[in-house]
PDB file of N, CA and C in Angstrom:
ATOM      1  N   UNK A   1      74.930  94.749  87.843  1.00  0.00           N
ATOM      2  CA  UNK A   1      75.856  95.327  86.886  1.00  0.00           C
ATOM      3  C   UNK A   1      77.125  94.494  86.866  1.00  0.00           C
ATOM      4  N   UNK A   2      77.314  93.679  85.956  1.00  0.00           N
ATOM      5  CA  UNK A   2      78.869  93.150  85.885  1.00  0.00           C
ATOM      6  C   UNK A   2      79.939  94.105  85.338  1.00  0.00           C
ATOM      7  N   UNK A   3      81.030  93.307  85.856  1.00  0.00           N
ATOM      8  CA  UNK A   3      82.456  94.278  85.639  1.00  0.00           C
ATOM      9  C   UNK A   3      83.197  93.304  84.596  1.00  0.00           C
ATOM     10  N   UNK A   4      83.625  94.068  83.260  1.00  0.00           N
ATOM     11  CA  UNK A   4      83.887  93.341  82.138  1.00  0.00           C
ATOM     12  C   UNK A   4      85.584  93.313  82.509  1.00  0.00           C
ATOM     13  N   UNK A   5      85.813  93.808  83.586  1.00  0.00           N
ATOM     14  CA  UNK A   5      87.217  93.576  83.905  1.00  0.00           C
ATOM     15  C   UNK A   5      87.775  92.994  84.921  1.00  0.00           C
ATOM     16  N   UNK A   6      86.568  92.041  85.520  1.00  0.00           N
ATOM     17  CA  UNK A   6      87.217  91.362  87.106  1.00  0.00           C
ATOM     18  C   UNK A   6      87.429  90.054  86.537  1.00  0.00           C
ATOM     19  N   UNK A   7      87.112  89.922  85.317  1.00  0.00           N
ATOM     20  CA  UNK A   7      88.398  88.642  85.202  1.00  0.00           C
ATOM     21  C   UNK A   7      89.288  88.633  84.135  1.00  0.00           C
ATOM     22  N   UNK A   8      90.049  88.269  84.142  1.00  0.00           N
ATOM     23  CA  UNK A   8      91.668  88.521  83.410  1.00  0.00           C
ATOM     24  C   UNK A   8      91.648  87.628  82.289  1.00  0.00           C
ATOM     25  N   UNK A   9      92.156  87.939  80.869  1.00  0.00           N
ATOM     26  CA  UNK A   9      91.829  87.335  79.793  1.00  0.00           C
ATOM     27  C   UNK A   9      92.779  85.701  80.138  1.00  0.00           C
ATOM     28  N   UNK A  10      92.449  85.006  79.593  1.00  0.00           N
ATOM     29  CA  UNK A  10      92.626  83.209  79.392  1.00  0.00           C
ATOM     30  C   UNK A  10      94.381  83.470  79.188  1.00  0.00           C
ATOM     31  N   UNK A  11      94.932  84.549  78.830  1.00  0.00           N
ATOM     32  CA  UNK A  11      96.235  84.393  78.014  1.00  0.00           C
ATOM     33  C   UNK A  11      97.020  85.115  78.989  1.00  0.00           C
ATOM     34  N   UNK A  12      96.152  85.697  80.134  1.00  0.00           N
ATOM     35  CA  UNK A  12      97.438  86.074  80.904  1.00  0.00           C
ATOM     36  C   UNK A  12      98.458  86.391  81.554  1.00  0.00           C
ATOM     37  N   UNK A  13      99.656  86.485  82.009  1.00  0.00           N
ATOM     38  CA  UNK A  13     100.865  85.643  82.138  1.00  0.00           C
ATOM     39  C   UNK A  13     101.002  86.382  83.962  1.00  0.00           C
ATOM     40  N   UNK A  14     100.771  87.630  84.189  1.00  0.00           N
ATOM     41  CA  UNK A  14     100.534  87.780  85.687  1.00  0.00           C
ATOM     42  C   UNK A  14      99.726  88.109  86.457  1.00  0.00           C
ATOM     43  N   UNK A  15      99.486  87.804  87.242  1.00  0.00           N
ATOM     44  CA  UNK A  15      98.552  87.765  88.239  1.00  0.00           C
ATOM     45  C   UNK A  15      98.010  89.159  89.141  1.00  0.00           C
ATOM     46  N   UNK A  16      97.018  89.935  88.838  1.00  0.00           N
ATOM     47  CA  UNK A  16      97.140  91.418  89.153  1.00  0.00           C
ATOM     48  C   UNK A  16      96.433  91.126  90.679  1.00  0.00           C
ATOM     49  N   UNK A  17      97.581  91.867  91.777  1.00  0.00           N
ATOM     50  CA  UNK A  17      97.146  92.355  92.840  1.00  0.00           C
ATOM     51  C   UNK A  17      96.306  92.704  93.318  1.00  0.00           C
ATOM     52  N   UNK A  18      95.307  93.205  94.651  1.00  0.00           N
ATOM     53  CA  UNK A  18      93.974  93.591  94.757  1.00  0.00           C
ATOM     54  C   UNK A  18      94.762  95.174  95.363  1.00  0.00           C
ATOM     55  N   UNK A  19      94.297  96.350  95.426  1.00  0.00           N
ATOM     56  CA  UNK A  19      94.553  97.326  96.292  1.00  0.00           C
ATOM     57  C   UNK A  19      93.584  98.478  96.364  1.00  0.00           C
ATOM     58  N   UNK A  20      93.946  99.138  97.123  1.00  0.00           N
ATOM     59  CA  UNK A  20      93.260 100.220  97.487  1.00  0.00           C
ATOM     60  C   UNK A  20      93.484 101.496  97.448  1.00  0.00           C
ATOM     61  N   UNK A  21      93.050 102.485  96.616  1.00  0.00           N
ATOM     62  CA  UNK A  21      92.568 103.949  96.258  1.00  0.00           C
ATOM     63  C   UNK A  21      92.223 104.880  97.175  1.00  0.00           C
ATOM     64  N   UNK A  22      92.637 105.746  98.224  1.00  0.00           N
ATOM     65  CA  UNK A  22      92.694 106.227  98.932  1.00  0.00           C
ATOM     66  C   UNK A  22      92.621 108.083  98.390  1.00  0.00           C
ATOM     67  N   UNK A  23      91.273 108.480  98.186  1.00  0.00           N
ATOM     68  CA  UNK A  23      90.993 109.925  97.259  1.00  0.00           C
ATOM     69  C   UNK A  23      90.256 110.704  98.758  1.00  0.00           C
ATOM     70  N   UNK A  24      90.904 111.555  99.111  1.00  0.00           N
ATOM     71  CA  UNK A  24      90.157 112.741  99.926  1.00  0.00           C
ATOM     72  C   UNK A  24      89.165 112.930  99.879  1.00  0.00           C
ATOM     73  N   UNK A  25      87.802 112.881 100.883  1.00  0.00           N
ATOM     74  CA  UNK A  25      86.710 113.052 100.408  1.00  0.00           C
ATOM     75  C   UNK A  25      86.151 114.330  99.779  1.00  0.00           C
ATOM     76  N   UNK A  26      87.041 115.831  99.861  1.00  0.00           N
ATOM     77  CA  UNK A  26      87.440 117.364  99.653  1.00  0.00           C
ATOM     78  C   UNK A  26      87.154 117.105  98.029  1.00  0.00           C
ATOM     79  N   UNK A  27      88.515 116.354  97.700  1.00  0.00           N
ATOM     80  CA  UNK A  27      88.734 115.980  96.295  1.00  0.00           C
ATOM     81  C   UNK A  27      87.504 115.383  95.068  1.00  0.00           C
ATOM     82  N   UNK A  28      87.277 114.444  96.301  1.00  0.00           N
ATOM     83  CA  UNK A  28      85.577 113.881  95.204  1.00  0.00           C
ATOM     84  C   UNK A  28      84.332 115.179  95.406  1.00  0.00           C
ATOM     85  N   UNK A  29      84.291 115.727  96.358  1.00  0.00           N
ATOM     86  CA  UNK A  29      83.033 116.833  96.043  1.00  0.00           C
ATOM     87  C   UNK A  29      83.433 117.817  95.010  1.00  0.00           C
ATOM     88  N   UNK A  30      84.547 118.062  95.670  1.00  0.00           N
ATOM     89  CA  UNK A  30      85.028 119.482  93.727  1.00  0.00           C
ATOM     90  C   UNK A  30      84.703 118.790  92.837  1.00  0.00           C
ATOM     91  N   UNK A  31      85.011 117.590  92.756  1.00  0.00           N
ATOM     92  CA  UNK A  31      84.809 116.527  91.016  1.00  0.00           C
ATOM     93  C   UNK A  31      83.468 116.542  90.855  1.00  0.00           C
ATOM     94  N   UNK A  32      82.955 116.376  91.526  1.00  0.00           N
ATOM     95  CA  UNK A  32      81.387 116.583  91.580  1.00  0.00           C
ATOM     96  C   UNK A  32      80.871 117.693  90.703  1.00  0.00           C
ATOM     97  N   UNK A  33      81.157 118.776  92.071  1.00  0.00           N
ATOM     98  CA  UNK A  33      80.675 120.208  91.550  1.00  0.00           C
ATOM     99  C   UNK A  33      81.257 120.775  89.700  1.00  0.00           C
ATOM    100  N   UNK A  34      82.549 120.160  89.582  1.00  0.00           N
ATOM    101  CA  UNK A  34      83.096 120.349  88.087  1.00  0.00           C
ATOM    102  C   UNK A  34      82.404 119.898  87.454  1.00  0.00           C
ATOM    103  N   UNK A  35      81.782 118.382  86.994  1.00  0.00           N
ATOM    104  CA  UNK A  35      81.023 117.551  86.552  1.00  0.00           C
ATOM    105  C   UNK A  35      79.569 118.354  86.342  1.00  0.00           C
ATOM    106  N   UNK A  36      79.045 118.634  87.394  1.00  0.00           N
ATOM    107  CA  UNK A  36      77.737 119.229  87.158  1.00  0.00           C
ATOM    108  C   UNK A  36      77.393 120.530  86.619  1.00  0.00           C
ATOM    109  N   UNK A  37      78.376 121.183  86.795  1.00  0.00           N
ATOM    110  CA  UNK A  37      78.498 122.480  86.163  1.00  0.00           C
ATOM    111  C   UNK A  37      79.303 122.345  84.414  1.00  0.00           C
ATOM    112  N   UNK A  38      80.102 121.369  84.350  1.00  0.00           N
ATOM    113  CA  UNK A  38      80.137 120.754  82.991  1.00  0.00           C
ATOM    114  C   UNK A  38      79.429 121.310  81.651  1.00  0.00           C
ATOM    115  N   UNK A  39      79.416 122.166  80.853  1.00  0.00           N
ATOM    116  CA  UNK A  39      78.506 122.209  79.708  1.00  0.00           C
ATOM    117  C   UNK A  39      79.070 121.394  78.879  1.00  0.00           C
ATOM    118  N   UNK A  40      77.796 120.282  78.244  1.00  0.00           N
ATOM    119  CA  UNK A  40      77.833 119.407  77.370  1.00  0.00           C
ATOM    120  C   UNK A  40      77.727 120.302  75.835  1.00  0.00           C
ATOM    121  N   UNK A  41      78.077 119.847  75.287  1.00  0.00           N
ATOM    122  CA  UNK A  41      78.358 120.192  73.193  1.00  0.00           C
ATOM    123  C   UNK A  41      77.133 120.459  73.139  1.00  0.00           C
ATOM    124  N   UNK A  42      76.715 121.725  72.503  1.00  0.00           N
ATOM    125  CA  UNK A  42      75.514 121.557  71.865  1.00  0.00           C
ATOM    126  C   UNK A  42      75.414 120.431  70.618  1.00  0.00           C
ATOM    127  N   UNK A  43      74.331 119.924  70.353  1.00  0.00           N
ATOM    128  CA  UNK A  43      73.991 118.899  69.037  1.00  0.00           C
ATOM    129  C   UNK A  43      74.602 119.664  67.903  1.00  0.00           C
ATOM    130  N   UNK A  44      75.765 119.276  67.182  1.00  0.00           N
ATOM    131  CA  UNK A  44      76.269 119.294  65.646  1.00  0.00           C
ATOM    132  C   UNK A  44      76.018 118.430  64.861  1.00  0.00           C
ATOM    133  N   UNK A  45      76.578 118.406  63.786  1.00  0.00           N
ATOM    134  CA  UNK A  45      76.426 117.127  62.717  1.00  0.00           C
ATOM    135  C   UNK A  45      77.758 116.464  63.393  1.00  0.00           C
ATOM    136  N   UNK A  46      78.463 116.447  63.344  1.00  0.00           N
ATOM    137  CA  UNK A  46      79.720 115.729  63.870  1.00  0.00           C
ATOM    138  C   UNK A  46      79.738 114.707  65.021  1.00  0.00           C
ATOM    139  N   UNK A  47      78.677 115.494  66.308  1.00  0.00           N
ATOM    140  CA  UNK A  47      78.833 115.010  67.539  1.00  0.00           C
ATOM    141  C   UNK A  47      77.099 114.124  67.592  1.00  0.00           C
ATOM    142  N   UNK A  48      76.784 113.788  66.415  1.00  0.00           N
ATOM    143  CA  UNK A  48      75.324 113.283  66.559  1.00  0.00           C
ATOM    144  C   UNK A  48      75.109 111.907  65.791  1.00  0.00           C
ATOM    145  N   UNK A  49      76.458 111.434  65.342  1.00  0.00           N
ATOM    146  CA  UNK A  49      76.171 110.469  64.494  1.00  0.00           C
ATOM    147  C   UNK A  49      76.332 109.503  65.923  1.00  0.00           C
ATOM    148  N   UNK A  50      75.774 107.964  65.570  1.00  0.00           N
ATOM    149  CA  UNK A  50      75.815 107.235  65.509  1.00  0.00           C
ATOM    150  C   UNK A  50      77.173 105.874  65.875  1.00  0.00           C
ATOM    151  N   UNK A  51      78.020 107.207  64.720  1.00  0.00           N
ATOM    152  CA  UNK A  51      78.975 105.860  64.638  1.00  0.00           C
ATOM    153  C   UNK A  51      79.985 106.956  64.655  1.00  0.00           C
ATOM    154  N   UNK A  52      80.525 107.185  66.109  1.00  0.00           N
ATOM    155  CA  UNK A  52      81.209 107.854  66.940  1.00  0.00           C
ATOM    156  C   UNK A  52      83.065 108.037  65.997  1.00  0.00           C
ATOM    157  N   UNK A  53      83.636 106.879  65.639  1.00  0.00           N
ATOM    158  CA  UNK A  53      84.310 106.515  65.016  1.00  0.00           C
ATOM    159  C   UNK A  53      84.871 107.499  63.574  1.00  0.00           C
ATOM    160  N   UNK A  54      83.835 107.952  63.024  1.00  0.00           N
ATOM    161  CA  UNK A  54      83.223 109.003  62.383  1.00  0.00           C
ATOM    162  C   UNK A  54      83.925 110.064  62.061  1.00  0.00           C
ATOM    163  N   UNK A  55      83.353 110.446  63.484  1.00  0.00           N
ATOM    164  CA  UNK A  55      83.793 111.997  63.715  1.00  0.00           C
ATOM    165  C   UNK A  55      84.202 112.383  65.365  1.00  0.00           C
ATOM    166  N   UNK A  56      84.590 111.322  65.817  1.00  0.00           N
ATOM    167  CA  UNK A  56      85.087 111.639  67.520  1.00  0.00           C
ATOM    168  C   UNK A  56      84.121 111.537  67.945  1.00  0.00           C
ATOM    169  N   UNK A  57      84.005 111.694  69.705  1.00  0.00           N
ATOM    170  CA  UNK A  57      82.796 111.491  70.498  1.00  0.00           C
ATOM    171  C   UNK A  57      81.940 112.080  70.348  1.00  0.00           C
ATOM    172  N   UNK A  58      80.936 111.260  70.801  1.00  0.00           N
ATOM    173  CA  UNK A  58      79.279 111.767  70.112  1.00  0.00           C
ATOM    174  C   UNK A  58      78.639 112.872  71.586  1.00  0.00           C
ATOM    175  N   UNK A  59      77.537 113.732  71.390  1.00  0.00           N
ATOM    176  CA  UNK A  59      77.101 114.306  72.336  1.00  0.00           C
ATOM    177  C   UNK A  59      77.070 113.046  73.556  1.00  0.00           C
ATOM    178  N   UNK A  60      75.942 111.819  72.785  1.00  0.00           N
ATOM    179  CA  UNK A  60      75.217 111.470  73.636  1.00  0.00           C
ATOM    180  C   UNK A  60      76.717 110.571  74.614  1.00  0.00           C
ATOM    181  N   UNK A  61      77.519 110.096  74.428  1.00  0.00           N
ATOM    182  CA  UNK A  61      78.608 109.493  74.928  1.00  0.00           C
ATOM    183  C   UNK A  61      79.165 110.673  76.215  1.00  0.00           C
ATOM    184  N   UNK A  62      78.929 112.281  76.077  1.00  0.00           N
ATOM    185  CA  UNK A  62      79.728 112.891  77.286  1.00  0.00           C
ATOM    186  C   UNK A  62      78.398 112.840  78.094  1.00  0.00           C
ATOM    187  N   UNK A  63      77.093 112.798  77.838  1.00  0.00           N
ATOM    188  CA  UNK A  63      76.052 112.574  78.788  1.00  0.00           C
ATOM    189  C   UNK A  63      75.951 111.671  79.740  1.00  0.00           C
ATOM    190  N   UNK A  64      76.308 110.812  78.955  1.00  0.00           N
ATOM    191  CA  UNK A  64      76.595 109.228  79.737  1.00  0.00           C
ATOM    192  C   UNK A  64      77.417 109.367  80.621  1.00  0.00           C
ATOM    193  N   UNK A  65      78.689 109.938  80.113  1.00  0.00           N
ATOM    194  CA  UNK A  65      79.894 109.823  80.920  1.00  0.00           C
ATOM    195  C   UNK A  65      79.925 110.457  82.085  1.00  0.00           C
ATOM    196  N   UNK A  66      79.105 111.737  82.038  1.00  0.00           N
ATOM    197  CA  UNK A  66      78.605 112.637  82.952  1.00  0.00           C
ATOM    198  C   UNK A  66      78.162 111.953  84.251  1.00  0.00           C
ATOM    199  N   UNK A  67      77.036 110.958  83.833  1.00  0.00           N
ATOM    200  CA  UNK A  67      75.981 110.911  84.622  1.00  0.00           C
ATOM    201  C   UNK A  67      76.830 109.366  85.651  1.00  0.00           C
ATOM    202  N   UNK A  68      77.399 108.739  84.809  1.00  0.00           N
ATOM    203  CA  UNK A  68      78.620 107.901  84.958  1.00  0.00           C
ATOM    204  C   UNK A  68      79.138 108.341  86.424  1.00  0.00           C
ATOM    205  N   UNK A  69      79.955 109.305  86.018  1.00  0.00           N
ATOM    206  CA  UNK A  69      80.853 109.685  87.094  1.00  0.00           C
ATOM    207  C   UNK A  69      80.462 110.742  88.488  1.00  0.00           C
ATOM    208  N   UNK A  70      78.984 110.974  88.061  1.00  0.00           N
ATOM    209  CA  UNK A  70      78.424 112.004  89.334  1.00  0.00           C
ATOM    210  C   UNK A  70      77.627 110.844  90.006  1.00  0.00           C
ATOM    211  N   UNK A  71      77.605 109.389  89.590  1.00  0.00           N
ATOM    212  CA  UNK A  71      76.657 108.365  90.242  1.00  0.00           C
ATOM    213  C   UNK A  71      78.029 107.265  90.671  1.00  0.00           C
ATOM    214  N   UNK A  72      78.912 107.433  90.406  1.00  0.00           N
ATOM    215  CA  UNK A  72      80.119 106.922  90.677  1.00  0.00           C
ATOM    216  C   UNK A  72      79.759 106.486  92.291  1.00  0.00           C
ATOM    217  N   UNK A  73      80.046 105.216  92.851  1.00  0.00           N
ATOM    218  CA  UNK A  73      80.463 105.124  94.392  1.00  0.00           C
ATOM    219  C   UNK A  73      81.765 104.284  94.557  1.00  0.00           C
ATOM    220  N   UNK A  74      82.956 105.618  95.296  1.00  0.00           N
ATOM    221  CA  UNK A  74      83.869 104.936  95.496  1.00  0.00           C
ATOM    222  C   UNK A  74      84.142 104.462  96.767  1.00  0.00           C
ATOM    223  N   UNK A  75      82.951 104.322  97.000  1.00  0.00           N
ATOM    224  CA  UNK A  75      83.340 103.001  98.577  1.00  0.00           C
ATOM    225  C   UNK A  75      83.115 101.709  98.516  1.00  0.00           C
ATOM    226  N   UNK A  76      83.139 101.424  97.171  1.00  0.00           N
ATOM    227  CA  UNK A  76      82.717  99.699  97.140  1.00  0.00           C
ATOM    228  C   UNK A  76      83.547  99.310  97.628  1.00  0.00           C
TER     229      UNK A  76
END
């Protein structure tokens, strides 16, 4: 999986620091449990197109995002 953000565009001007994120491990299981208990949109016309742009985020985009952040590992 590449990271479309570990390198810094050609144009610029400072140099970003490396650091470290320090989250309670308490804190990431509630996020968890919120996440999974989460109800996603039922399917509308609005939230089903295509071209998100449209009409705001699409169902399938909070699924993703869902599954995103409950597969999340923040110990890299």
């Amino acid at each position: 999986m590449s990271n479309p953000y570990a390198t810094l565009p050609h144009k610029a001007s400072i140099q970003v620091d490396p650091f470290t994120v320090n989250i309670p491990q308490q804190d990431l299981d509630e996020l968890k449990v919120i996440l999974k208990h989460t109800r996603i949109p039922k399917e509308t016309f609005e939230n089903s197109h295509t071209h998100p742009e449209d009409y705001g985020v699409t169902r399938e985009w909070f699924i993703q995002a869902r599954e995103k952040w409950l597969d999340f590992d923040w110990y890299v």
